[in-house]
Protein backbone atom coordinates (compact mmCIF):
# COMPACT_ATOMS: atom_id res chain seq x y z
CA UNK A 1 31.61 75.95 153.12
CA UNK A 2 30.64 73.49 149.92
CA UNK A 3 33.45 72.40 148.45
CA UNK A 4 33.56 71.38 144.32
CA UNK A 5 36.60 69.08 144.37
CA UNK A 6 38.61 69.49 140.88
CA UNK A 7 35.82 71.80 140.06
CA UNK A 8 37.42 72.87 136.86
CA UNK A 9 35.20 75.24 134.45
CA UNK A 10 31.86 74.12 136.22
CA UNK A 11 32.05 75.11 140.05
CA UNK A 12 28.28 75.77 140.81
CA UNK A 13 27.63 79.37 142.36
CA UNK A 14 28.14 79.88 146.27
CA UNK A 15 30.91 77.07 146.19
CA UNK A 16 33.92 76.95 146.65
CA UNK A 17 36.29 75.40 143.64
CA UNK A 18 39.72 73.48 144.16
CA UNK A 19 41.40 72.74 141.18
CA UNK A 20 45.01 72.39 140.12
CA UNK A 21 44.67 74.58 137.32
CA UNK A 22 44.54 78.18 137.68
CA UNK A 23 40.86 79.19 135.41
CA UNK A 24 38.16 81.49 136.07
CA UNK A 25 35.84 79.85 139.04
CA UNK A 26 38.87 78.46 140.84
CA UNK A 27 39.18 79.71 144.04
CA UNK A 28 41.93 77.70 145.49
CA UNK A 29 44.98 76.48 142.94
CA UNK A 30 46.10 73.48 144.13
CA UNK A 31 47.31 69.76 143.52
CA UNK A 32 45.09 67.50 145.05
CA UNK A 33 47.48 64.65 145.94
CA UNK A 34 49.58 67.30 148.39
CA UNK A 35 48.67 67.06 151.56
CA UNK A 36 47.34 68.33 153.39
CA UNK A 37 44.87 70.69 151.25
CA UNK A 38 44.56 74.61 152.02
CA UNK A 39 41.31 74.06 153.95
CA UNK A 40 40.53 73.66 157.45
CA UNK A 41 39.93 70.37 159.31
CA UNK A 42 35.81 70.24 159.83
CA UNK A 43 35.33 73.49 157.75
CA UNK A 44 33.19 71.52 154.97
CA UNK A 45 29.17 71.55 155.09
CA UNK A 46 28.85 69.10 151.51
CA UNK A 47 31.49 68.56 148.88
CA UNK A 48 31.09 67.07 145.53
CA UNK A 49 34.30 65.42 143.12
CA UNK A 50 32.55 65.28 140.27
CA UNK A 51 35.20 62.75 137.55
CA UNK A 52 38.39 63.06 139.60
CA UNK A 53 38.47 60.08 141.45
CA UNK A 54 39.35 58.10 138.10
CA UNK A 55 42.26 60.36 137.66
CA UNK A 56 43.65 59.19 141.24
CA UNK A 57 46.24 56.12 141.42
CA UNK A 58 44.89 53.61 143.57
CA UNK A 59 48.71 52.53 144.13
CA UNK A 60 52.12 54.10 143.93
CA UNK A 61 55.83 52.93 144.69
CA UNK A 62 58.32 55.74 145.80
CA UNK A 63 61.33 55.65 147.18
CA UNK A 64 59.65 55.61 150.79
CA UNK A 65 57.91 52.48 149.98
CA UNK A 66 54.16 52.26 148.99
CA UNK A 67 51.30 54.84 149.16
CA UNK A 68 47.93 54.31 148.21
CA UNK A 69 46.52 57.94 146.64
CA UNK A 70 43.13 56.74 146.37
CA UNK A 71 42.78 56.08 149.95
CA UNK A 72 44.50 59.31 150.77
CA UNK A 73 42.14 61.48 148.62
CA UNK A 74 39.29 60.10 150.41
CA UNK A 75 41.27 60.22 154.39
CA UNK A 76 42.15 64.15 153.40
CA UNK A 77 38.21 64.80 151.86
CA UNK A 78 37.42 63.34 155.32
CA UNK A 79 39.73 65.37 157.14
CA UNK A 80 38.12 68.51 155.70
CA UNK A 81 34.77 67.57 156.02
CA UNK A 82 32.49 68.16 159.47
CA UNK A 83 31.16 64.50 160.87
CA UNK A 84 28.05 64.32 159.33
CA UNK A 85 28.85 66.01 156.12
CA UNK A 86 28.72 64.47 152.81
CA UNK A 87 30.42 64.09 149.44
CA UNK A 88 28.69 63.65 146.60
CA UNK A 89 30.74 61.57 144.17
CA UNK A 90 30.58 60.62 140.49
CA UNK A 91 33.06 58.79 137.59
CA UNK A 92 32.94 56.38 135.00
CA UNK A 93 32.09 53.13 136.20
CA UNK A 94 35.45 51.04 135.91
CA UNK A 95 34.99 48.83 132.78
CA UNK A 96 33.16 51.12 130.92
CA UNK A 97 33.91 52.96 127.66
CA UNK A 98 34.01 56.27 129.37
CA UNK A 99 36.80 54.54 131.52
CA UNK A 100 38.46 52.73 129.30
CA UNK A 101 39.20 55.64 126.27
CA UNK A 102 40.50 58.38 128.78
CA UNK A 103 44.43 57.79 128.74
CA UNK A 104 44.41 59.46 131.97
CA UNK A 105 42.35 57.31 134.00
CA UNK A 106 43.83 54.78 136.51
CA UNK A 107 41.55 54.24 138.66
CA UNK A 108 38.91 51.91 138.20
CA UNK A 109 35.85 52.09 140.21
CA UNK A 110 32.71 50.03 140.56
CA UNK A 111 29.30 49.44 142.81
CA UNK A 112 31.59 47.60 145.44
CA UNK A 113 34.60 50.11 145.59
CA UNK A 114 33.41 52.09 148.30
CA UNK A 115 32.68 49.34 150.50
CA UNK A 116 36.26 48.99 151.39
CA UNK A 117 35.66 52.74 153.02
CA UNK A 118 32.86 52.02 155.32
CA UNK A 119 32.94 49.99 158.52
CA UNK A 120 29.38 48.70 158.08
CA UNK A 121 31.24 46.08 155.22
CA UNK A 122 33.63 43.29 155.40
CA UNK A 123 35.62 44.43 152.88
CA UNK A 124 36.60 47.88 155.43
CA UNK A 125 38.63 45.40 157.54
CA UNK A 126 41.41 45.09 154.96
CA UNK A 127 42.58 48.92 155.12
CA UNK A 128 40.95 50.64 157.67
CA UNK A 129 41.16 54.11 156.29
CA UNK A 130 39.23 56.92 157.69
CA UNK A 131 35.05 55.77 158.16
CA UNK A 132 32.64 56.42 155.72
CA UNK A 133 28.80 55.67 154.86
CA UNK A 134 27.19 54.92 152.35
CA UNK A 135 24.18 56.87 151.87
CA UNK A 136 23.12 55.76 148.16
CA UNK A 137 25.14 53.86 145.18
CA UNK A 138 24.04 54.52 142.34
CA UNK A 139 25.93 52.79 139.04
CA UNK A 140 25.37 51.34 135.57
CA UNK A 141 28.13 49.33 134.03
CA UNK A 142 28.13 51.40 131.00
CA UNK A 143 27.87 54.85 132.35
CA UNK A 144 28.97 55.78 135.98
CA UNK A 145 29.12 55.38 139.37
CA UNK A 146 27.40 57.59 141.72
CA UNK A 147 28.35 57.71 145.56
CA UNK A 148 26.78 59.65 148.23
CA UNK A 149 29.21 59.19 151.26
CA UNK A 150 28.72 60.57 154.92
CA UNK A 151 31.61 61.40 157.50
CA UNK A 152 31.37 59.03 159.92
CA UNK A 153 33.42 59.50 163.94
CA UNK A 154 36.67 57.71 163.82
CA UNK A 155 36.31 55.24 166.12
């Protein structure tokens, strides 16, 4: 399966489209921060999320204590995809305009963001959430970010 995460109005043909709103191209209506998702663990071939990520707390405080969404988008795209499979991933870089004017974007990302989700950086050591690598990172401050990230074995 290929997976368009938040796919909205532009799932590509042949994919499959998660979204939380119910439009024409969605094939599976549901909120991305429930997990886990309607999809099979190791059912993915290639995903894409395509300007969600922004949209994605990196922190929240509930009455259970402290949860980190972020990091739990990226464990449950993980959990979906087969090892070896990739996501392709793309938002407004984290200072930029694009960022900055959307009321509804939390999340600020930038070229060393992902670093803290693959074991082949320093910066992995602090979290430990599921293993990723980076295949390319691609970024300009005033524009977006561009990830290519591969499912790694949990060790």
């Amino acid at each position: 399966m290929k997976l368009d995460i938040a796919c909205g109005h532009h799932k590509e043909l042949d994919w499959v489209g998660i979204d939380i709103q119910k439009i024409p191209g969605v094939d599976i209506v549901h909120d991305l921060n429930i997990h886990p998702w309607p999809i099979e663990s190791d059912s993915v071939e290639q995903a894409k999320a395509w300007h969600i990520v922004e949209h994605i707390p990196p922190v929240a405080v509930t009455e259970k204590g402290t949860r980190h969404p972020f990091m739990e988008f990226l464990n449950e795209c993980w959990r979906v995809l087969k090892v070896g499979a990739r996501i392709d991933i793309e938002t407004p870089y984290g200072s930029s305009d694009g960022f900055l004017h959307d009321p509804t974007h939390c999340n600020p990302v930038d070229e060393v963001t992902f670093e803290h989700f693959d074991p082949d950086y320093g910066r992995y050591q602090t979290y430990q959430p599921k293993p990723w690598k980076i295949v390319s990172l691609l970024y300009t401050r005033d524009g977006n970010v561009n990830v290519i990230l591969e499912k790694r074995v949990d060790a």
